[in-house]
PDB file of N, CA and C in Angstrom:
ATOM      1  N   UNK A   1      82.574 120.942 101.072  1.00  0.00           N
ATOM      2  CA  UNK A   1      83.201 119.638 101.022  1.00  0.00           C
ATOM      3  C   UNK A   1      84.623 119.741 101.572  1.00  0.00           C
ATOM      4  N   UNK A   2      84.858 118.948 102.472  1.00  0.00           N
ATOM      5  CA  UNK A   2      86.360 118.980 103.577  1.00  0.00           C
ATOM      6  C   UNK A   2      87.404 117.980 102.343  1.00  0.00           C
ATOM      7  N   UNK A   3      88.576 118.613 102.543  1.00  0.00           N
ATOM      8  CA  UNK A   3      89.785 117.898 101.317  1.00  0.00           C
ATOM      9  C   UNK A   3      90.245 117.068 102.425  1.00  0.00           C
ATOM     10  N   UNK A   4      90.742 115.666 102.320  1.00  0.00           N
ATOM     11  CA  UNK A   4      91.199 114.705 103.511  1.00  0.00           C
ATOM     12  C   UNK A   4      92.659 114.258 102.839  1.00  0.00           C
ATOM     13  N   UNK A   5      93.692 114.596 103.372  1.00  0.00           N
ATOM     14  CA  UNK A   5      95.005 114.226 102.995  1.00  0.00           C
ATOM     15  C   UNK A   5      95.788 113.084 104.142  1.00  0.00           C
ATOM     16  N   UNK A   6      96.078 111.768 103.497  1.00  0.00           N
ATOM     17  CA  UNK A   6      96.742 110.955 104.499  1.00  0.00           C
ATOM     18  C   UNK A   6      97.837 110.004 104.003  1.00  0.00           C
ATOM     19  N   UNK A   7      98.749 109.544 104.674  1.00  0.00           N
ATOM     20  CA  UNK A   7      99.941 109.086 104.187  1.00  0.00           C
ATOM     21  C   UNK A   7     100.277 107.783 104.435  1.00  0.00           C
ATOM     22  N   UNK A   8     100.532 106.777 104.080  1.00  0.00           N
ATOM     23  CA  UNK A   8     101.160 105.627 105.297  1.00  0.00           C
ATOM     24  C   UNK A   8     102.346 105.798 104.488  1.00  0.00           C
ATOM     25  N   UNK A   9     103.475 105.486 105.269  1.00  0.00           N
ATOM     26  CA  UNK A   9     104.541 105.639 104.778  1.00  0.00           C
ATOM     27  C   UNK A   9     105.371 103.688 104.776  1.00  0.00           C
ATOM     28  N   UNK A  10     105.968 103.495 104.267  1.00  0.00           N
ATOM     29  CA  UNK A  10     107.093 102.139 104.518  1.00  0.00           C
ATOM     30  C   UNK A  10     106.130 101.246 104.590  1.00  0.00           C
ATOM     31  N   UNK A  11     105.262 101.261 103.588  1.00  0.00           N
ATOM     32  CA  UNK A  11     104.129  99.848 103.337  1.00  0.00           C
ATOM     33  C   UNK A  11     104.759  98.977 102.505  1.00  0.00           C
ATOM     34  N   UNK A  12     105.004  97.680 103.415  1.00  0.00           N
ATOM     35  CA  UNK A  12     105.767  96.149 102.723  1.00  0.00           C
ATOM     36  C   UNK A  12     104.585  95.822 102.002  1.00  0.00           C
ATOM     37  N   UNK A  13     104.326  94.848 100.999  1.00  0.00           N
ATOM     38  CA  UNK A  13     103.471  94.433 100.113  1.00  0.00           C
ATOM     39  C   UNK A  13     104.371  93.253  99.961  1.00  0.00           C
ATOM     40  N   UNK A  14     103.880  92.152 100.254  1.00  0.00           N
ATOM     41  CA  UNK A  14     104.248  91.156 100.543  1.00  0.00           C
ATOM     42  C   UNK A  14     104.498  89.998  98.356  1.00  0.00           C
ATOM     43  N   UNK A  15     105.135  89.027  98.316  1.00  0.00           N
ATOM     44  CA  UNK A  15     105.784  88.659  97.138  1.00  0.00           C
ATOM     45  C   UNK A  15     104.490  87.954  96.938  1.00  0.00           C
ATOM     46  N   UNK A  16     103.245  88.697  95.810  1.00  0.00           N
ATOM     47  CA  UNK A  16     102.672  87.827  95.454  1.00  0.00           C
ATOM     48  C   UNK A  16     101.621  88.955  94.349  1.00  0.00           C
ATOM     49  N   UNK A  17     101.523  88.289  93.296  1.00  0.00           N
ATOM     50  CA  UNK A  17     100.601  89.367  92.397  1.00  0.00           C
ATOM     51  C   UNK A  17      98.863  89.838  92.654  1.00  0.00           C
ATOM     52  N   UNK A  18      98.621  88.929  94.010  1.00  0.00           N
ATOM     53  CA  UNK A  18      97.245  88.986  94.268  1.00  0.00           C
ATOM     54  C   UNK A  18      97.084  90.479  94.952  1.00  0.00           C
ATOM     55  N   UNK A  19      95.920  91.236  95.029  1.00  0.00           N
ATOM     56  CA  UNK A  19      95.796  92.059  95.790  1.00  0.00           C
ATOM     57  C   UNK A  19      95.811  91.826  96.924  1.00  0.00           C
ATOM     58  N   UNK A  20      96.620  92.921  97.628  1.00  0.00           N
ATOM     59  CA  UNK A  20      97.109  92.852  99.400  1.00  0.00           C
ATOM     60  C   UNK A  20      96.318  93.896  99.921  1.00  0.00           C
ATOM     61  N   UNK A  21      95.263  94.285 101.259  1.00  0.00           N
ATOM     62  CA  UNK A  21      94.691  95.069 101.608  1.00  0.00           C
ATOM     63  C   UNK A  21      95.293  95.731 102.617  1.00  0.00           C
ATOM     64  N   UNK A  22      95.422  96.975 102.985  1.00  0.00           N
ATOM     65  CA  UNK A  22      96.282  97.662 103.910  1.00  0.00           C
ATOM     66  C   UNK A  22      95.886  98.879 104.571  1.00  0.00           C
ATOM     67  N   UNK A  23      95.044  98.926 105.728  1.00  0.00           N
ATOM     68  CA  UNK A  23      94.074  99.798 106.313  1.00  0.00           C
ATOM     69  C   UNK A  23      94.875 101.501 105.942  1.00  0.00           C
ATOM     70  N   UNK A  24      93.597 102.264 105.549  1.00  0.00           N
ATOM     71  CA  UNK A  24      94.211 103.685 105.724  1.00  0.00           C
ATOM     72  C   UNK A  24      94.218 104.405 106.422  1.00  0.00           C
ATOM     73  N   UNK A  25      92.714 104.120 107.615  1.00  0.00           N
ATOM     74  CA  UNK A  25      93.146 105.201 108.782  1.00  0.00           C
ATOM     75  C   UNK A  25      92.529 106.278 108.567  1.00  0.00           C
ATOM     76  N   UNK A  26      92.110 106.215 107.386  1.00  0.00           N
ATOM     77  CA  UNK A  26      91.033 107.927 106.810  1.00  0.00           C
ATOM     78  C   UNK A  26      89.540 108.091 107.719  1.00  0.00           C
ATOM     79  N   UNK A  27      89.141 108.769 107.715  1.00  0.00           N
ATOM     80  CA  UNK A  27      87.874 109.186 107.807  1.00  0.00           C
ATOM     81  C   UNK A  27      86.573 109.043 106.998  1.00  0.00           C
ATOM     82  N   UNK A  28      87.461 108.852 105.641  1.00  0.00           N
ATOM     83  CA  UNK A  28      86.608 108.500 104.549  1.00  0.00           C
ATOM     84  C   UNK A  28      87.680 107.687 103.571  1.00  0.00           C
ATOM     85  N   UNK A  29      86.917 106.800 102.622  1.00  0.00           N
ATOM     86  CA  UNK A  29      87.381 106.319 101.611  1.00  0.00           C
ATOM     87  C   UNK A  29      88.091 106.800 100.997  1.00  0.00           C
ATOM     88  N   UNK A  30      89.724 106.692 100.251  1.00  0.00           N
ATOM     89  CA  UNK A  30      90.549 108.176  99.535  1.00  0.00           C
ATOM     90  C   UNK A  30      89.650 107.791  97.759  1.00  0.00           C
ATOM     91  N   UNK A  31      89.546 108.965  97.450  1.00  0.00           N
ATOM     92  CA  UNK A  31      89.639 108.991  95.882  1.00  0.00           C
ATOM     93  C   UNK A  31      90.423 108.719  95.035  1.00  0.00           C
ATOM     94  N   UNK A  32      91.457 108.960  95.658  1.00  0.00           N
ATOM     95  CA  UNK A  32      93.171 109.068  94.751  1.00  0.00           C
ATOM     96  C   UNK A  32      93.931 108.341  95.416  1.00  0.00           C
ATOM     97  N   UNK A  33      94.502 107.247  95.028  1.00  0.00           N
ATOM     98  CA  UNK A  33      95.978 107.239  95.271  1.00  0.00           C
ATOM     99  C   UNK A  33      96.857 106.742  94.603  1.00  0.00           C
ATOM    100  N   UNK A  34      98.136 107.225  95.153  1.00  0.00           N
ATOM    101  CA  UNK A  34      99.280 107.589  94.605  1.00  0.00           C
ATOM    102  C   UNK A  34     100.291 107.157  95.130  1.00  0.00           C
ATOM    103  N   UNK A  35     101.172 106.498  94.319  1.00  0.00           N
ATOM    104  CA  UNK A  35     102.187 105.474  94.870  1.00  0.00           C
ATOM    105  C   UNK A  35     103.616 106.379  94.657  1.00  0.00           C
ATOM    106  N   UNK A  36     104.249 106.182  95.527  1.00  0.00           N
ATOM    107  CA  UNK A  36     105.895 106.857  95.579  1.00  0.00           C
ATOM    108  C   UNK A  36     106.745 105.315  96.436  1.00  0.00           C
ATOM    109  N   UNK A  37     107.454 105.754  95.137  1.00  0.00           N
ATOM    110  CA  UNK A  37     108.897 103.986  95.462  1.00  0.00           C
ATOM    111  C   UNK A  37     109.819 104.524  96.220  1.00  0.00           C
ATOM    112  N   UNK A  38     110.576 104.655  97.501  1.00  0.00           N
ATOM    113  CA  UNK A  38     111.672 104.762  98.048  1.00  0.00           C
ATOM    114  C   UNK A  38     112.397 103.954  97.969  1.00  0.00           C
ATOM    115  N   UNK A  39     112.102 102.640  97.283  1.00  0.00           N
ATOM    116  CA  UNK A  39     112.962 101.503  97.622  1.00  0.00           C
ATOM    117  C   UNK A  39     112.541 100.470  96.365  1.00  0.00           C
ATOM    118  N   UNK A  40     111.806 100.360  95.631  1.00  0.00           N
ATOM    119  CA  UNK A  40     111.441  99.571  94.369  1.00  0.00           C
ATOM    120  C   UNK A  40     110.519  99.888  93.668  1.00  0.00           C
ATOM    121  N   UNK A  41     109.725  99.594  92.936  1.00  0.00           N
ATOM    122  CA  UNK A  41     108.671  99.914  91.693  1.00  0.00           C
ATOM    123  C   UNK A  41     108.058  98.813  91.450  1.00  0.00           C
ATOM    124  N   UNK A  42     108.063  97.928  91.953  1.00  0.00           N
ATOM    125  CA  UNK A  42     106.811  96.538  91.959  1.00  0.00           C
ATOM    126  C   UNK A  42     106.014  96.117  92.584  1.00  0.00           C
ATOM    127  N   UNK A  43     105.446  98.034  93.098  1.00  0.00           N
ATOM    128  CA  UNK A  43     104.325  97.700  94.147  1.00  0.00           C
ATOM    129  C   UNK A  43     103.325  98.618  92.907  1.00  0.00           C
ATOM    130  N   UNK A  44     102.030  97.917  92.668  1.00  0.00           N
ATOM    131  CA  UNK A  44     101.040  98.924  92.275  1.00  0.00           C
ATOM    132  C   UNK A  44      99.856  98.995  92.654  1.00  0.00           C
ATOM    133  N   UNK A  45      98.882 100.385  92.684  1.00  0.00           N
ATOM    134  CA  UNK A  45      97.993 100.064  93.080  1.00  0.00           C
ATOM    135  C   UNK A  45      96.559  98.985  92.444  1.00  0.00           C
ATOM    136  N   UNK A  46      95.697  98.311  93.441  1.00  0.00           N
ATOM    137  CA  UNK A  46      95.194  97.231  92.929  1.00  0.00           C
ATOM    138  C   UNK A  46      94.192  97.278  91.843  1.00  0.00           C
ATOM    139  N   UNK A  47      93.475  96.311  91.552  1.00  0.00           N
ATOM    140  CA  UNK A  47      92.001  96.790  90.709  1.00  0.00           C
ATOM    141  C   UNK A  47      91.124  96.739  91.641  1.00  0.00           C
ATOM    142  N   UNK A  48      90.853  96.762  92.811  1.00  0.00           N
ATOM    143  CA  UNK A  48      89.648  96.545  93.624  1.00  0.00           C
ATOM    144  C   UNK A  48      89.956  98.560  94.000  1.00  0.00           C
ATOM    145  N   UNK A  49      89.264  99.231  94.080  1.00  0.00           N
ATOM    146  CA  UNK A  49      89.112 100.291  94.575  1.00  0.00           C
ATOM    147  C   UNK A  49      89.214 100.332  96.059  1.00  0.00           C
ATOM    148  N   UNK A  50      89.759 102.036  96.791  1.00  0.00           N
ATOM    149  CA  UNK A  50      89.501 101.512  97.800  1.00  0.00           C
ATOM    150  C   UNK A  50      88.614 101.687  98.270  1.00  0.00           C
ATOM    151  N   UNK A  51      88.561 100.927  99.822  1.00  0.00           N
ATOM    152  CA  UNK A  51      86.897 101.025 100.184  1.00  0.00           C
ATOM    153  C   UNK A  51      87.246 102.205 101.634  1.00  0.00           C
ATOM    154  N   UNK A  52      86.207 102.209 102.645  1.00  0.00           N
ATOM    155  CA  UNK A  52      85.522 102.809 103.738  1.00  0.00           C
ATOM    156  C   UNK A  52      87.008 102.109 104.872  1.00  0.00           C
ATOM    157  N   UNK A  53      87.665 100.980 104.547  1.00  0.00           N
ATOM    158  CA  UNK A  53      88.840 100.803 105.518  1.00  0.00           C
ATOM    159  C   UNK A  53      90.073 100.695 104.534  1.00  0.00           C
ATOM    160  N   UNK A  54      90.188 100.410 103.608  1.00  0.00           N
ATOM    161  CA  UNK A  54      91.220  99.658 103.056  1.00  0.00           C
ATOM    162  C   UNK A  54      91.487 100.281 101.589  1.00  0.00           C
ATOM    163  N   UNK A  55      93.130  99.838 101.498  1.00  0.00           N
ATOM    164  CA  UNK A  55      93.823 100.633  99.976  1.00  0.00           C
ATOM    165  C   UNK A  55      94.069  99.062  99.683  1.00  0.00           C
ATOM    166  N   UNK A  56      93.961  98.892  98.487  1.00  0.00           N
ATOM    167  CA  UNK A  56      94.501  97.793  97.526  1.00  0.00           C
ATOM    168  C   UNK A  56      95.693  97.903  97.333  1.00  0.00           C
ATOM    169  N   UNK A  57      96.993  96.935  96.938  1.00  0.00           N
ATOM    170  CA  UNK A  57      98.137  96.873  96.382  1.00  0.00           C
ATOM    171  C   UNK A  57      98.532  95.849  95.708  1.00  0.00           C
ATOM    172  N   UNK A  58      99.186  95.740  94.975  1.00  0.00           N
ATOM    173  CA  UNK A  58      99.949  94.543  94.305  1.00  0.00           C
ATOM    174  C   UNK A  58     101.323  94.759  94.321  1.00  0.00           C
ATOM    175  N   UNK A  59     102.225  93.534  94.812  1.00  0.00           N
ATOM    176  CA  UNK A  59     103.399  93.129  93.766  1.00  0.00           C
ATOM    177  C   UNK A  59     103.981  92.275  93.063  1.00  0.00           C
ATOM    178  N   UNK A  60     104.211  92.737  91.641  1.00  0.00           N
ATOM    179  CA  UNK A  60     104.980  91.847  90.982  1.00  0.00           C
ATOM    180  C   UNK A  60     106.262  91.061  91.414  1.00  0.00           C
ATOM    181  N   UNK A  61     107.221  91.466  92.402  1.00  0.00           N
ATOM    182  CA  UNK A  61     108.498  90.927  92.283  1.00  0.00           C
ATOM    183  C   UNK A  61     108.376  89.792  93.587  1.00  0.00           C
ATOM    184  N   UNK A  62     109.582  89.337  93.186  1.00  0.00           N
ATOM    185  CA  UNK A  62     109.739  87.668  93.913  1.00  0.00           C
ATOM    186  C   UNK A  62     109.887  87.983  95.497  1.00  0.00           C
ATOM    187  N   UNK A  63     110.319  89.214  95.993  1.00  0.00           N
ATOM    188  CA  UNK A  63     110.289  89.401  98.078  1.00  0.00           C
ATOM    189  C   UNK A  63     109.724  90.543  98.119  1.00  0.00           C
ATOM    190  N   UNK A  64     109.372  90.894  99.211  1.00  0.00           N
ATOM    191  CA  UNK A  64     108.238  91.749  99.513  1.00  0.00           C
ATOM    192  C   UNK A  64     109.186  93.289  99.355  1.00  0.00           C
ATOM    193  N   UNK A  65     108.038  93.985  98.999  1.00  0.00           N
ATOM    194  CA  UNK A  65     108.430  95.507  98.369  1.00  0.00           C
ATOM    195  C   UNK A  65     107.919  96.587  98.943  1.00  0.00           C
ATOM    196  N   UNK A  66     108.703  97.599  99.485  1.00  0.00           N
ATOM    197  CA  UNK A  66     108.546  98.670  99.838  1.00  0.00           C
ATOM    198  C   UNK A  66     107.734 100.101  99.484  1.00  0.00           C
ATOM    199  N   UNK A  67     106.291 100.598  99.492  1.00  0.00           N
ATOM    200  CA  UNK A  67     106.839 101.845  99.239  1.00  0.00           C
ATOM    201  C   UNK A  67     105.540 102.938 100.117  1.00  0.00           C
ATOM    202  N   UNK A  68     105.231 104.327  99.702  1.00  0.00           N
ATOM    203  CA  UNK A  68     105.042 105.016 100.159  1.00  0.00           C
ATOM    204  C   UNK A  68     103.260 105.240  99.751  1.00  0.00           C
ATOM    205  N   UNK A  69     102.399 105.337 100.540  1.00  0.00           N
ATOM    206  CA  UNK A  69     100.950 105.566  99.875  1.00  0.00           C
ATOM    207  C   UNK A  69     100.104 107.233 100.337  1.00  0.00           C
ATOM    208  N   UNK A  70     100.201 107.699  98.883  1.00  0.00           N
ATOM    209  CA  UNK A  70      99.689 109.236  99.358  1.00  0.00           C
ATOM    210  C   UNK A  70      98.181 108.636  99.379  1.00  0.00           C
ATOM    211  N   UNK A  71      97.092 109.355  99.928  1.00  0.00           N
ATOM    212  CA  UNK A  71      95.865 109.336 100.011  1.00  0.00           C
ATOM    213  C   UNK A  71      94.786 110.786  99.790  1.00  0.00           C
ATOM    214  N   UNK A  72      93.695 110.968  98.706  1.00  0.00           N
ATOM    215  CA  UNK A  72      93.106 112.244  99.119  1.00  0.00           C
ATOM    216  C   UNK A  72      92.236 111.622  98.946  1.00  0.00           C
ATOM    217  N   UNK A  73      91.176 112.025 100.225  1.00  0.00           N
ATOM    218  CA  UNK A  73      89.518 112.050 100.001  1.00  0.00           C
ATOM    219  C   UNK A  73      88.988 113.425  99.734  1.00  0.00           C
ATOM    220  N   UNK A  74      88.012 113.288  98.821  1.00  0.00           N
ATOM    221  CA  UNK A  74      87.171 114.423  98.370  1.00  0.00           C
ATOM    222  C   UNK A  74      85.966 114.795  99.686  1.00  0.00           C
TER     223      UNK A  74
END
């Protein structure tokens, strides 16, 4: 089984609590991810899992929020 490590870095998540979808670019669906704030903490990840293109996000705060998305596929 191949370990798949991928990053997007400076993902805006736009001012709204709905889930926002944001392509990953993987090869496969990630298992994990993992949020790092460079710039705020009112981005989280969504309840929809991700899928075969796409990472879920949310934010709570009133203008769009910055941050960093680690990715591992199994």
């Amino acid at each position: 089984m191949a370990l798949e490590i991928a990053q997007l870095l400076a993902v805006s998540v736009t001012a709204s609590t709905a889930e926002e979808a944001h392509a990953h670019g993987m090869a496969n669906g990630p298992d994990i991810v993992v949020l790092t704030h460079p710039s705020h903490e009112d981005v989280t990840v969504g309840a929809t899992p991700p899928t075969d293109t796409n990472v879920y996000l949310t934010n709570v705060n009133v203008g769009a929020q910055v941050c960093d998305v680690l990715m591992i596929a199994m």
